[in-house]
N, C-alpha and C. Protein backbone atom coordinates (compact mmCIF):
# COMPACT_ATOMS: atom_id res chain seq x y z
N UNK A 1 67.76 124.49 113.62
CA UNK A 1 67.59 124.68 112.19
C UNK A 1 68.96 124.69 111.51
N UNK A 2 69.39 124.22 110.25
CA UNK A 2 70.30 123.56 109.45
C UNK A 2 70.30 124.87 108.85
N UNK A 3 71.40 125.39 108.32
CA UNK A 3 71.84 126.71 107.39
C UNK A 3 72.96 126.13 106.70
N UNK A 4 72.60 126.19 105.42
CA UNK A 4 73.54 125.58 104.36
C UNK A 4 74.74 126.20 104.33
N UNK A 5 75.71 125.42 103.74
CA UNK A 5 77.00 126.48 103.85
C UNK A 5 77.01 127.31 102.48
N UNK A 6 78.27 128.32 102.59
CA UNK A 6 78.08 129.22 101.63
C UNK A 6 78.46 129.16 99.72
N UNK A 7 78.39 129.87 99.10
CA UNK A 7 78.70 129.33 97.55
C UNK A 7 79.92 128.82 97.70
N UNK A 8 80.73 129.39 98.54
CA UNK A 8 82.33 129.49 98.31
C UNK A 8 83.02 128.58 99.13
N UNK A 9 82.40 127.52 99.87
CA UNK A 9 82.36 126.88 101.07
C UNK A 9 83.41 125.64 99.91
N UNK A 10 83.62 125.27 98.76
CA UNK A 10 84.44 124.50 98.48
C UNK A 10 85.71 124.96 98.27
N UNK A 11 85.98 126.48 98.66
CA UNK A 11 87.48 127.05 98.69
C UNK A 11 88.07 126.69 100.34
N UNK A 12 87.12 126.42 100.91
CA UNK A 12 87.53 126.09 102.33
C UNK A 12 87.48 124.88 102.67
N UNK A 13 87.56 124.22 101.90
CA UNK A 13 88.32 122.44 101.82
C UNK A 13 89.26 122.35 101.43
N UNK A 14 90.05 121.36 102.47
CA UNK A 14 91.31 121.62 101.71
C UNK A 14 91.84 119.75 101.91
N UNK A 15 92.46 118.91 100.93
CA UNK A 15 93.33 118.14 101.09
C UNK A 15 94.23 118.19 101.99
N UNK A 16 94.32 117.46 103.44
CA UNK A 16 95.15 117.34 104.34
C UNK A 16 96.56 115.95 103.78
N UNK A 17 96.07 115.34 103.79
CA UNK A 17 97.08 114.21 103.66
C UNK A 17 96.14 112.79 102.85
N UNK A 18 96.92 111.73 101.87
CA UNK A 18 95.74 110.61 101.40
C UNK A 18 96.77 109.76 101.90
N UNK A 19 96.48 108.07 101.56
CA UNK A 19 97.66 107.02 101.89
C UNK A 19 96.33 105.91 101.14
N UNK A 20 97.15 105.24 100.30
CA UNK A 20 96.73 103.80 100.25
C UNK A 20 97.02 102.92 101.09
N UNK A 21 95.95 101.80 101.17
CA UNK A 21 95.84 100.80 101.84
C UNK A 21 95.43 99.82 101.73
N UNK A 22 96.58 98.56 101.79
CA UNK A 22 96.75 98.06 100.46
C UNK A 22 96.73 96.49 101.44
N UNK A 23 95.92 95.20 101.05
CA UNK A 23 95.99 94.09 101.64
C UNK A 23 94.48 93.76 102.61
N UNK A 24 94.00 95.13 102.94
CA UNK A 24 92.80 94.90 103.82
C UNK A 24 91.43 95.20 103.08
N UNK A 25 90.63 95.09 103.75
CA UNK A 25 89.25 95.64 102.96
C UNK A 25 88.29 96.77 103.73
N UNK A 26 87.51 97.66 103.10
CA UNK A 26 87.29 98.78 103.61
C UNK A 26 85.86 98.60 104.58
N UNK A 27 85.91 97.21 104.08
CA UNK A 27 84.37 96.92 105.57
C UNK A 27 85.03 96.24 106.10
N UNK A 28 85.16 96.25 107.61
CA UNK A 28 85.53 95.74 108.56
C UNK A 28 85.05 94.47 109.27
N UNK A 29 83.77 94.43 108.92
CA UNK A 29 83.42 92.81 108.91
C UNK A 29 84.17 91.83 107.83
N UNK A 30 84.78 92.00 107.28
CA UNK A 30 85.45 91.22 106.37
C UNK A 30 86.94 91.26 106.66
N UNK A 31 87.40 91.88 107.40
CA UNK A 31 88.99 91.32 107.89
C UNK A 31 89.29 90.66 109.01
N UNK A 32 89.98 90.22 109.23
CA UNK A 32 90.16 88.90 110.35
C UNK A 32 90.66 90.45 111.58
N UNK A 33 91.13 89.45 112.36
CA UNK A 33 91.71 90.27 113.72
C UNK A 33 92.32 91.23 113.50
N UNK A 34 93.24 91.66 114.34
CA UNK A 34 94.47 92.69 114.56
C UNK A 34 95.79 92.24 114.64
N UNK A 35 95.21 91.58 114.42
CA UNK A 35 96.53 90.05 115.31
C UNK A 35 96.90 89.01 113.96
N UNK A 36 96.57 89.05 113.52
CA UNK A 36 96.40 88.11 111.94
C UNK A 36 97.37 88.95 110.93
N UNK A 37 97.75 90.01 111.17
CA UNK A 37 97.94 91.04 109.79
C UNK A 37 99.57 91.93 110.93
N UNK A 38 100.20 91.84 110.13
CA UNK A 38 101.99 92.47 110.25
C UNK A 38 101.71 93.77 109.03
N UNK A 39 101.53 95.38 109.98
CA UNK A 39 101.72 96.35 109.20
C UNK A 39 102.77 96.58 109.10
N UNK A 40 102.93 97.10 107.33
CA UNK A 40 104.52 97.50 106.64
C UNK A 40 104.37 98.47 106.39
N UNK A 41 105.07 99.78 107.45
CA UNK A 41 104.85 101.12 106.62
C UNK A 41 106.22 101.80 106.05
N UNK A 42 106.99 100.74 105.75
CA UNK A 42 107.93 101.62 105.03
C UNK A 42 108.07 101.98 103.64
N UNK A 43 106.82 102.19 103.23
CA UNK A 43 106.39 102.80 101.90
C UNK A 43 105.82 103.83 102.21
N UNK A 44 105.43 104.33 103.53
CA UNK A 44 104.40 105.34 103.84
C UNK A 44 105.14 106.15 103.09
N UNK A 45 106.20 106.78 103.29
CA UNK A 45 106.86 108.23 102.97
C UNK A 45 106.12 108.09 101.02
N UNK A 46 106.07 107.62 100.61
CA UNK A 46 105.15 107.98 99.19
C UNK A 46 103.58 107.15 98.98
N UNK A 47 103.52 107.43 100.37
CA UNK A 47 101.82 107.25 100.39
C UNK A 47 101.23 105.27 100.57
N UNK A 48 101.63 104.28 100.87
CA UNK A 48 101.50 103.28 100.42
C UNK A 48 101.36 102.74 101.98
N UNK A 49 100.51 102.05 102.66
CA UNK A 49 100.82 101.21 103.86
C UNK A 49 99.93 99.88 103.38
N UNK A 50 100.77 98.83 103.37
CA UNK A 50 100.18 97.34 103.83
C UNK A 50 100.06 96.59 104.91
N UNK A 51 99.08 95.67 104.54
CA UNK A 51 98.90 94.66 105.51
C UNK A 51 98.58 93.84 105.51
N UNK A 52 100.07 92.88 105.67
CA UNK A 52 100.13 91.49 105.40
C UNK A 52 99.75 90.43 105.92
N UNK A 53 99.08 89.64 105.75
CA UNK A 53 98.51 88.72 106.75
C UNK A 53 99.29 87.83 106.69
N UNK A 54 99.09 86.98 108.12
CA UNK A 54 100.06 85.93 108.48
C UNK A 54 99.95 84.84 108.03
N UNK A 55 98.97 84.64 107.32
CA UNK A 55 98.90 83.46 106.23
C UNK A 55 99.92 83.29 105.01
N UNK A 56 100.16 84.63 104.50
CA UNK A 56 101.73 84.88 103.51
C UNK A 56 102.87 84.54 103.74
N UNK A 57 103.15 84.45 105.51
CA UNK A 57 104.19 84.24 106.50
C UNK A 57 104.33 82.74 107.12
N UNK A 58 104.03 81.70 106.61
CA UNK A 58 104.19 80.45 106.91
C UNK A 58 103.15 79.59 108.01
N UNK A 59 102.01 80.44 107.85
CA UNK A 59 100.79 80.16 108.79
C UNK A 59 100.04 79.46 108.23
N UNK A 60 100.08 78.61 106.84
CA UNK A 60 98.75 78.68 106.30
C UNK A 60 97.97 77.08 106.64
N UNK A 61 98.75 76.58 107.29
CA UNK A 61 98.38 75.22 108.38
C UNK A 61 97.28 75.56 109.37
N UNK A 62 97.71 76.53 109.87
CA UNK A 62 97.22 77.17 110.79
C UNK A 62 95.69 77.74 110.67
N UNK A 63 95.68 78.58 109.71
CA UNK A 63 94.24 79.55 108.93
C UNK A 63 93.69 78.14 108.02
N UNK A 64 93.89 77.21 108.13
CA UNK A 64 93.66 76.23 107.01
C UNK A 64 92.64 75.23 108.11
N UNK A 65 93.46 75.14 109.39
CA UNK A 65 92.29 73.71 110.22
C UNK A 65 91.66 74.92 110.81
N UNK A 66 92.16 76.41 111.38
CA UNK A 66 90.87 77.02 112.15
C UNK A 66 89.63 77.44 111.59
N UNK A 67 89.58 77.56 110.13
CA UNK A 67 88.78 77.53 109.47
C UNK A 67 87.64 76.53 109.43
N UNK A 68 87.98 75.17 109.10
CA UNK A 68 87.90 73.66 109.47
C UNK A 68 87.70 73.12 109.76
N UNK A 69 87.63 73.57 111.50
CA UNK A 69 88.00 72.75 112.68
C UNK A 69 86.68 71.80 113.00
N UNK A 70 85.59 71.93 112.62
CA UNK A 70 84.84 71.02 112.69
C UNK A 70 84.11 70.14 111.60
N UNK A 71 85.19 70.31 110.39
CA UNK A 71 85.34 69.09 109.45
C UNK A 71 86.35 68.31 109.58
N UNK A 72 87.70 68.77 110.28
CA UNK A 72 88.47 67.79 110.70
C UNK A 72 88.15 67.01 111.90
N UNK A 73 87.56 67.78 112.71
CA UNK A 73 86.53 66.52 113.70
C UNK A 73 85.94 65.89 113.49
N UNK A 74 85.60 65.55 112.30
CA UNK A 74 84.49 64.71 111.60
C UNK A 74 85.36 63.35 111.36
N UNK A 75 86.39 63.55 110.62
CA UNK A 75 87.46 62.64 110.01
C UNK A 75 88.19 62.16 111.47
N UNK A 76 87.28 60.48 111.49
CA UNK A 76 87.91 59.44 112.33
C UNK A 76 87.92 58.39 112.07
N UNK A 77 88.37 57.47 112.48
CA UNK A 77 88.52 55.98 111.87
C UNK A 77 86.82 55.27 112.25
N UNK A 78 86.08 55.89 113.25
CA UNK A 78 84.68 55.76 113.31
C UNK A 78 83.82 56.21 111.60
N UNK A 79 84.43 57.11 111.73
CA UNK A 79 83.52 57.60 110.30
C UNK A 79 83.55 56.57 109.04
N UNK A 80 85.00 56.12 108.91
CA UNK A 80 85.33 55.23 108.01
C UNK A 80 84.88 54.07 108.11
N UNK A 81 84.30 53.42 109.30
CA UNK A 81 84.37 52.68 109.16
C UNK A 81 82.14 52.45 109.22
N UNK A 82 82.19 53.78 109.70
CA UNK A 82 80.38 53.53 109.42
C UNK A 82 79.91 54.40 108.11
N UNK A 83 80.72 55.00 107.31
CA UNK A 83 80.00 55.96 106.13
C UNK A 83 81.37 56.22 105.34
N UNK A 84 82.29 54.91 104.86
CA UNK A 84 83.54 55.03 103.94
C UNK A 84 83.19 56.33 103.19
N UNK A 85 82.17 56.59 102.26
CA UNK A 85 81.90 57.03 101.00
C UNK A 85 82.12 58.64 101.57
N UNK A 86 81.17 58.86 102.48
CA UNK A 86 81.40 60.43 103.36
C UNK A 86 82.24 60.65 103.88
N UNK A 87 83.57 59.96 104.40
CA UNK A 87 84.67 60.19 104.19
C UNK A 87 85.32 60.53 103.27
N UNK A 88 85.35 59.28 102.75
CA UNK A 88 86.21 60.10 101.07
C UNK A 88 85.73 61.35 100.83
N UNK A 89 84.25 61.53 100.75
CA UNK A 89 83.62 62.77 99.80
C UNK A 89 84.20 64.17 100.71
N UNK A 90 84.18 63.78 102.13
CA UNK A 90 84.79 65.50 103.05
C UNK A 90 86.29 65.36 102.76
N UNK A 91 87.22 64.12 102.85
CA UNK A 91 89.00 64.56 102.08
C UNK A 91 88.86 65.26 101.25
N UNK A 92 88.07 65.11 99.83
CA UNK A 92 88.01 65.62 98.55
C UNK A 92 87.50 66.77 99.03
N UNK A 93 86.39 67.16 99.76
CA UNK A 93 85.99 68.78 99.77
C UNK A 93 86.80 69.69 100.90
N UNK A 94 87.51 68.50 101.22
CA UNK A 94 88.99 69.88 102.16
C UNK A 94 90.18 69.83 101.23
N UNK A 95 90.53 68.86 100.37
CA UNK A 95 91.84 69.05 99.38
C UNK A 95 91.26 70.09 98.80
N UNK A 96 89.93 70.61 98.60
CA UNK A 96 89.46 71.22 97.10
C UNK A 96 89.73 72.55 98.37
N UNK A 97 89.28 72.51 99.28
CA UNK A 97 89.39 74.12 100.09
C UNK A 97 90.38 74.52 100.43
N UNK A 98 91.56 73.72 100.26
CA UNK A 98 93.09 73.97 100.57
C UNK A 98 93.55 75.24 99.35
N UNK A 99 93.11 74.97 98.20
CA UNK A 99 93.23 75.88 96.70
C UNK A 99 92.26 76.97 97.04
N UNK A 100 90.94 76.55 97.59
CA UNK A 100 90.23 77.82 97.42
C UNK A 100 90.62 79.04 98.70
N UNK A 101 90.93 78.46 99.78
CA UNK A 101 91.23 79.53 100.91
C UNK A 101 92.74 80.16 100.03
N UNK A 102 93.37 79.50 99.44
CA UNK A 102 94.86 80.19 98.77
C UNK A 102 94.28 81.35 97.96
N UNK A 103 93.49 80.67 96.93
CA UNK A 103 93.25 82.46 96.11
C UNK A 103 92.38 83.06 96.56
N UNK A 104 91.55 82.65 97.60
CA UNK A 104 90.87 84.08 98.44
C UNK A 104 91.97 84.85 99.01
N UNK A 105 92.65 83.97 99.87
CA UNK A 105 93.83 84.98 100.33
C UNK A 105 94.58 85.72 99.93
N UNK A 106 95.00 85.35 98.57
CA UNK A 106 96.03 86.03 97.26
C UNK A 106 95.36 87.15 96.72
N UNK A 107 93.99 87.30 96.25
CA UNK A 107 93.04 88.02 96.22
C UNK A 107 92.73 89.09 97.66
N UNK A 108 92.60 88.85 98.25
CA UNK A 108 92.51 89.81 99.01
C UNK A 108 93.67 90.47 99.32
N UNK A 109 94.65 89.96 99.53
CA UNK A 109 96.32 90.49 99.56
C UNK A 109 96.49 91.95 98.49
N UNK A 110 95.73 91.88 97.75
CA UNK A 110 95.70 93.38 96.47
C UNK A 110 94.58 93.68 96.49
N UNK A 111 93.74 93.90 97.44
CA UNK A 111 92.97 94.64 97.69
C UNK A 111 93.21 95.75 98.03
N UNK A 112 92.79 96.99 98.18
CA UNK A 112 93.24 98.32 98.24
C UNK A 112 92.36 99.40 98.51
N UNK A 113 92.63 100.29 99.50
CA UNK A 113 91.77 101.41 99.79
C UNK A 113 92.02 102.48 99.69
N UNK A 114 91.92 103.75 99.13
CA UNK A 114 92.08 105.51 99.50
C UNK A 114 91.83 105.86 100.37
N UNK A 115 92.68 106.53 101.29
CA UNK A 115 92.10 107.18 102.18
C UNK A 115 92.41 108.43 102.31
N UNK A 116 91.30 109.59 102.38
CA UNK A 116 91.78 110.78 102.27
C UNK A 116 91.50 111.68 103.71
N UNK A 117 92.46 112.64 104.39
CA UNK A 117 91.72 113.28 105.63
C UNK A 117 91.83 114.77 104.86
N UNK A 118 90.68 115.39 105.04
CA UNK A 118 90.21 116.38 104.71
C UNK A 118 89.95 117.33 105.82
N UNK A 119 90.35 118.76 105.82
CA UNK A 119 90.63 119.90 106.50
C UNK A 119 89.01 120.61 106.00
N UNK A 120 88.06 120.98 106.81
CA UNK A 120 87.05 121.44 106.51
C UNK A 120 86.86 122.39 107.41
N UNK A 121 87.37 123.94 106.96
CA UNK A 121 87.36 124.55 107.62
C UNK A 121 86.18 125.78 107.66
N UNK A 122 86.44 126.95 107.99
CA UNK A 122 85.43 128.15 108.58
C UNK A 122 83.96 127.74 107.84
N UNK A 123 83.09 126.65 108.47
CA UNK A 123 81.81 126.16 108.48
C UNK A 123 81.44 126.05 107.22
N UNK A 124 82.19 125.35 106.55
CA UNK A 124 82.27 124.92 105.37
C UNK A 124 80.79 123.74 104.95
N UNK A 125 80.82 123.05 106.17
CA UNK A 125 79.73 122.12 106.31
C UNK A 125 78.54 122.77 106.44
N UNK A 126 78.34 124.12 106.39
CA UNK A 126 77.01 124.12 107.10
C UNK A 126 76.85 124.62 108.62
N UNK A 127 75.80 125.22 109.35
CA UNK A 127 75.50 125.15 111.03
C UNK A 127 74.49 124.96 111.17
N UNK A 128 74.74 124.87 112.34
CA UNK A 128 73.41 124.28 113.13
C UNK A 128 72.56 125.45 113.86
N UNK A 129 71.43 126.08 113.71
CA UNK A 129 71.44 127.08 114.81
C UNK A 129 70.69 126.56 116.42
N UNK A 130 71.63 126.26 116.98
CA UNK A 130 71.72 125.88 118.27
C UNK A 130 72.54 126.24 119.05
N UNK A 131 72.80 126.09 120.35
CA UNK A 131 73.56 126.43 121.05
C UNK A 131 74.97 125.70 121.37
N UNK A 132 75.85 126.59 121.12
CA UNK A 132 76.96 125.89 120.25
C UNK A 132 78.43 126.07 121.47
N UNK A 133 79.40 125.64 121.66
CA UNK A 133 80.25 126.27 122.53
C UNK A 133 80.59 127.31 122.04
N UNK A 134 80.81 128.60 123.03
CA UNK A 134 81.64 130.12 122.61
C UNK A 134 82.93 129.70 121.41
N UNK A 135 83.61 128.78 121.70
CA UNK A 135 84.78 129.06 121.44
C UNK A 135 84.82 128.00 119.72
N UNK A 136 83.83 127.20 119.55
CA UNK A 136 83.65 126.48 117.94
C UNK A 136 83.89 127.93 116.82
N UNK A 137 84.99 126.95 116.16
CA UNK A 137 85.84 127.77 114.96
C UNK A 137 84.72 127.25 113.89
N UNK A 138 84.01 126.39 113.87
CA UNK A 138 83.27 126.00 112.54
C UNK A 138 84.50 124.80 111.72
N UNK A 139 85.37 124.49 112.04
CA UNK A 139 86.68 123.37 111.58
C UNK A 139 86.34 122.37 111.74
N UNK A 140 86.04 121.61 111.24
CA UNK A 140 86.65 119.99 111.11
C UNK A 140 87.54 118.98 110.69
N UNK A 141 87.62 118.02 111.15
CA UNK A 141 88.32 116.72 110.13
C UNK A 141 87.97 115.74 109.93
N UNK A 142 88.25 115.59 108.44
CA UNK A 142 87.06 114.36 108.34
C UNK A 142 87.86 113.39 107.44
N UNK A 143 87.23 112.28 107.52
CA UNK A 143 88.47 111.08 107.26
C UNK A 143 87.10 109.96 106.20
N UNK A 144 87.58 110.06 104.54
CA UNK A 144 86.78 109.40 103.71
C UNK A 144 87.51 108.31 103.38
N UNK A 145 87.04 107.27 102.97
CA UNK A 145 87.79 106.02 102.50
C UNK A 145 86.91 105.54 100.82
N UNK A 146 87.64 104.98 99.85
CA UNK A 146 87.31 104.79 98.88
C UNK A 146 87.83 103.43 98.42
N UNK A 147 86.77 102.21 98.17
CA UNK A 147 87.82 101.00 98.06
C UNK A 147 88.13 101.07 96.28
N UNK A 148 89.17 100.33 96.07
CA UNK A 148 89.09 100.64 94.63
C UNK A 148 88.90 99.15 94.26
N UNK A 149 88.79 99.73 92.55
CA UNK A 149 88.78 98.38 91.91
C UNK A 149 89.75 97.19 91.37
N UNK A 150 89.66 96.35 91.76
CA UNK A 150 91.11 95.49 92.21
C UNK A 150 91.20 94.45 90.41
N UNK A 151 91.97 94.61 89.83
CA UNK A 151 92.41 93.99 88.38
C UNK A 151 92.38 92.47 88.68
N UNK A 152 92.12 91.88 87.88
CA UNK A 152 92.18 90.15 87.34
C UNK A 152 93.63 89.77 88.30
N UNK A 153 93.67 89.30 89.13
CA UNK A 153 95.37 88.89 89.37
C UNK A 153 95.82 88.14 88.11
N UNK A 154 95.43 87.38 87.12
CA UNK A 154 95.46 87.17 85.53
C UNK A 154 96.70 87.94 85.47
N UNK A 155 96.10 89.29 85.80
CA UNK A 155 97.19 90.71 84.49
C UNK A 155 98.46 90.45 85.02
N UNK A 156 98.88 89.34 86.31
CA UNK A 156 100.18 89.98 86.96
C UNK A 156 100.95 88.41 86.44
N UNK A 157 100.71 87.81 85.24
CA UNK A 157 101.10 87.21 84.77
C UNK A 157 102.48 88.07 82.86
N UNK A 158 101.62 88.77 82.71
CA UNK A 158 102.10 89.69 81.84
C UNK A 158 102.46 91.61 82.39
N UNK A 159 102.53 91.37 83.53
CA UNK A 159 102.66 92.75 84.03
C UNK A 159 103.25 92.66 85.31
N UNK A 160 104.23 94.20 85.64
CA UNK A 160 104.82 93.94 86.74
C UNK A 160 104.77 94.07 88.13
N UNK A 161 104.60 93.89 89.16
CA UNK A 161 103.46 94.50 90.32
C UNK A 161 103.27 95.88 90.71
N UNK A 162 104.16 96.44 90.16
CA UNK A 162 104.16 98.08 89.97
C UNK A 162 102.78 98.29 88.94
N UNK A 163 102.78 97.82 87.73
CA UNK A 163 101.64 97.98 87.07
C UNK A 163 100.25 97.10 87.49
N UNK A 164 100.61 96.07 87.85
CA UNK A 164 99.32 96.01 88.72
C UNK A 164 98.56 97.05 89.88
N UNK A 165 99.58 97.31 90.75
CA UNK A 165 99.36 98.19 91.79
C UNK A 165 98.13 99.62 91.19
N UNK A 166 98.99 100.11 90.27
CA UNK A 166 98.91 101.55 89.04
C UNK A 166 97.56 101.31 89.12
N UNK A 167 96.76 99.74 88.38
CA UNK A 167 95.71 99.41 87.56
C UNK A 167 94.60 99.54 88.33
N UNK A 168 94.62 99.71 89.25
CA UNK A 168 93.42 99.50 90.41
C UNK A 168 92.53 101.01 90.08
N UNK A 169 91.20 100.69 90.14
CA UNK A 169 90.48 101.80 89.78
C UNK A 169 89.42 102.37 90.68
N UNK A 170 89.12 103.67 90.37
CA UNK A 170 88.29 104.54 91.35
C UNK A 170 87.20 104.57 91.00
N UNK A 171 85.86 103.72 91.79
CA UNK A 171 84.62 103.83 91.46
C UNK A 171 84.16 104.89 92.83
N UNK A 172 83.52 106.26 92.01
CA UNK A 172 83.13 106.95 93.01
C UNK A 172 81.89 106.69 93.90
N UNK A 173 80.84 106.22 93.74
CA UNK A 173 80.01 104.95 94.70
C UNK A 173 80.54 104.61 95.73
N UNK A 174 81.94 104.42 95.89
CA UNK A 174 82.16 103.56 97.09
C UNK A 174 82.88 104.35 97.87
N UNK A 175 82.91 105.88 97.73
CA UNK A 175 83.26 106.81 98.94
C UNK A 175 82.28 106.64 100.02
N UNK A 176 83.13 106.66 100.97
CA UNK A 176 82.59 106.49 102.47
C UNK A 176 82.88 107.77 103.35
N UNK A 177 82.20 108.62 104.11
CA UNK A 177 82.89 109.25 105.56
C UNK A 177 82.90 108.41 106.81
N UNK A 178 84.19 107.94 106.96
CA UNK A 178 84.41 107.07 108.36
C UNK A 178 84.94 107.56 109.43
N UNK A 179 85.45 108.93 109.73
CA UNK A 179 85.80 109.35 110.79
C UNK A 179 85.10 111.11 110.61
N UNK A 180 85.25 112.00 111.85
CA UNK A 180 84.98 112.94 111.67
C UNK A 180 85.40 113.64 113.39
N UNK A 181 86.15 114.61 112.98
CA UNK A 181 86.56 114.98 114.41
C UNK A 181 87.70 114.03 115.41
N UNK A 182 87.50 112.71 114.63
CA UNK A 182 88.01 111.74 115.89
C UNK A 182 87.22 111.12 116.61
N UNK A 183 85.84 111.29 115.81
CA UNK A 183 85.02 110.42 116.75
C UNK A 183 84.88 109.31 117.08
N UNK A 184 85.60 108.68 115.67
CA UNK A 184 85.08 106.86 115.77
C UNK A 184 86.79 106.39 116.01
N UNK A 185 87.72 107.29 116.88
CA UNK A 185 89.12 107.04 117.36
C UNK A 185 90.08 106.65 116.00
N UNK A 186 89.93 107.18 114.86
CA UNK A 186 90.13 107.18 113.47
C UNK A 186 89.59 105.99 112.76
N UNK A 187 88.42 105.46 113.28
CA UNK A 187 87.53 104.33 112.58
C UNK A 187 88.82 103.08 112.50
N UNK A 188 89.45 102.15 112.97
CA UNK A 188 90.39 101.11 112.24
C UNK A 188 89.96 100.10 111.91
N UNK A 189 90.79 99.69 111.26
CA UNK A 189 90.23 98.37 109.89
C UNK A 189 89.63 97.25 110.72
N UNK A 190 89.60 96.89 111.75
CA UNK A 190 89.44 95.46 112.37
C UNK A 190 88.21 96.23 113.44
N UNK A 191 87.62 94.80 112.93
CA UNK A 191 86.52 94.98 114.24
C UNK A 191 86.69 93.96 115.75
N UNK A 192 87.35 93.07 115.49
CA UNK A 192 87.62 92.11 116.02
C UNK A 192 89.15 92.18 116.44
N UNK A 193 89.60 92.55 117.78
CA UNK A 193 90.64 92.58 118.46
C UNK A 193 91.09 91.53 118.75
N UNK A 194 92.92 91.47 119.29
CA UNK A 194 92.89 89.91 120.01
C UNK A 194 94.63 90.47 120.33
N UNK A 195 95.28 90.07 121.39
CA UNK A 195 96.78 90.24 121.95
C UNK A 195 97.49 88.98 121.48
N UNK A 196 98.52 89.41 121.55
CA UNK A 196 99.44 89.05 121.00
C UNK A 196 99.38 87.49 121.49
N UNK A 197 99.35 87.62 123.35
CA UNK A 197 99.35 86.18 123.89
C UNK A 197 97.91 85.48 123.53
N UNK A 198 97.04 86.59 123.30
CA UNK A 198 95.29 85.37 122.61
C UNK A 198 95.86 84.73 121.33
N UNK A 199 96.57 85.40 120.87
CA UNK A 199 96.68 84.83 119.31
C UNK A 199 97.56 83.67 119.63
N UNK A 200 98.78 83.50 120.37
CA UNK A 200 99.79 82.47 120.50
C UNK A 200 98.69 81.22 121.04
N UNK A 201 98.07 81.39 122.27
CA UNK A 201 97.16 80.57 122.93
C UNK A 201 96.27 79.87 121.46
N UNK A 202 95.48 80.83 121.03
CA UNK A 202 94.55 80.41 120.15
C UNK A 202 95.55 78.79 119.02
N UNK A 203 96.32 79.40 118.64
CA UNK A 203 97.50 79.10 117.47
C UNK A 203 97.86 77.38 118.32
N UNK A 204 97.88 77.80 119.73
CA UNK A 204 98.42 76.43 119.99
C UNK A 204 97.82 75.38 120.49
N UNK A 205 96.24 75.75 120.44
CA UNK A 205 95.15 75.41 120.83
C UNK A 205 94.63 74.19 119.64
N UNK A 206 94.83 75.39 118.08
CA UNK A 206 94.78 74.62 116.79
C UNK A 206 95.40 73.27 116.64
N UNK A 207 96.76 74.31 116.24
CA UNK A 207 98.05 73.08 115.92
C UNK A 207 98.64 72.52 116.90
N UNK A 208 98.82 73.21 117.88
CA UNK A 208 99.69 72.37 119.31
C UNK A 208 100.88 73.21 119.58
N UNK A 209 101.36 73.47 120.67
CA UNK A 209 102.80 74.13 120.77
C UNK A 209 104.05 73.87 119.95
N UNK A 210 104.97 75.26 120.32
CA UNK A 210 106.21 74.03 119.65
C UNK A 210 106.82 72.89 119.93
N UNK A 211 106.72 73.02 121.54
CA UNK A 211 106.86 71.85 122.54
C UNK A 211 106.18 70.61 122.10
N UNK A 212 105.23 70.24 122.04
CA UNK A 212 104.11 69.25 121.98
C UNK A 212 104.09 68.82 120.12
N UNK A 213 104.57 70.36 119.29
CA UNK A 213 105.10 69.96 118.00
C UNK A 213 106.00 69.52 117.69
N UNK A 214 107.50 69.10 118.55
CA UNK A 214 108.21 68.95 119.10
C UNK A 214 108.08 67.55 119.18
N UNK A 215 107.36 67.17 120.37
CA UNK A 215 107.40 65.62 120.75
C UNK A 215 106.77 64.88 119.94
N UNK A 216 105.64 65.06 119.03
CA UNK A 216 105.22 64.45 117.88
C UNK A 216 105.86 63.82 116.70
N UNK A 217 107.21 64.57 116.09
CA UNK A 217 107.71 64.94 115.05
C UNK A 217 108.55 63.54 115.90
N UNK A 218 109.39 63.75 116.94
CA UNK A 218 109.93 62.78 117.83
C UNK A 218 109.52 61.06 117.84
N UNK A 219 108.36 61.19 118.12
CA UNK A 219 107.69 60.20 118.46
C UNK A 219 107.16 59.15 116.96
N UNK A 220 107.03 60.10 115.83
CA UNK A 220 106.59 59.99 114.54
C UNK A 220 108.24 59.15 114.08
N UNK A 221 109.16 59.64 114.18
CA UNK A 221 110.35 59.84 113.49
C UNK A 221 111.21 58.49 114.29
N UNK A 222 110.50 58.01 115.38
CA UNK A 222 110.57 56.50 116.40
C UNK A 222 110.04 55.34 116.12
N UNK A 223 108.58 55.83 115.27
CA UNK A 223 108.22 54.28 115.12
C UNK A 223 108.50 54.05 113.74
């Protein structure tokens, strides 16, 4: 049986620590790997951590055919020469996705989350009457996330990214509890793992090594 906590049970919450988080998105089906994204925390000391994806970093060849990869298999001198017109028409709808994967990416790049860990202490939550260990203080920690609302990138034409940053707004709806105790190993942004050497493999799988990028450029630069 559930026993509510007491009137006074919101003097025993307390603000532990918050941090924005700034570049990812607060559902985790929607961010790429672990491996895709270079965290910058040297803003932490006033609350701020990003995460930049490697598409910002001279990748975007890369995130551009793996996306792709089986519309650029399409495009062969077979195709052209049995369906000209459906050729042309898939160039034109990958020139047109070259712009659109850019401002999804740019767009998501100022995306932004709250995150607050909260100190919930002497059974502030409530008990359970069950059988409980001797030694439970009634304490918890609990870890909420809040995505905010992300401004027109428009405004950062007349404004400076400091005031963009500022502009982002708090819709209370979109508080979440994502951790509690440590249960979900502090819940992290990616659902989808990958090492350092999957990602190089993957990368050269796409585009080709540097080696093999290498002998191309060679071979191109010969005839």
């Amino acid at each position: 049986m559930y026993s509510p906590p007491a009137d006074d049970a919101i003097d025993k919450v307390f603000l532990h620590d918050k941090i924005f988080i700034k570049g990812i998105s607060s559902v985790r089906a929607h961010n790429d790997t672990n491996a895709d994204y270079i965290a910058d925390k040297h803003l932490e000391s006033i609350g701020i951590r990003s995460y930049i994806h490697k598409f910002h970093l001279g990748l975007q060849p890369y995130y551009f055919k793996l996306a792709y990869e089986k519309e650029f298999e399409k495009l062969s001198e077979e195709e052209v020469k049995k369906d000209p017109q459906a050729y042309y028409m898939r160039m034109m709808h990958l020139k047109q996705e070259i712009h659109n994967q850019r401002k999804k990416m740019t767009d998501n790049s100022f995306r932004m989350v709250l995150r607050c860990t909260m100190m919930l202490t002497d059974r502030s939550i409530g008990l359970l009457s069950c059988d409980v260990d001797p030694t439970y203080t009634g304490n918890h920690i609990a870890v909420f996330e809040c995505a905010l609302k992300t401004p027109p990138s428009l405004q950062l034409i007349d404004h400076t990214h400091r005031d963009y940053v500022v502009g982002h707004r708090m819709n209370f709806k979109n508080w979440r509890l994502v951790d509690i105790d440590n249960w979900m190993k502090g819940n992290p942004y990616f659902d989808k793992f990958m090492t350092a050497e999957g990602f190089k493999s993957q990368m050269n799988r796409v585009i080709g090594s540097k080696e093999r990028l290498n002998v191309d450029i060679k071979a191109q630069s010969a005839i």
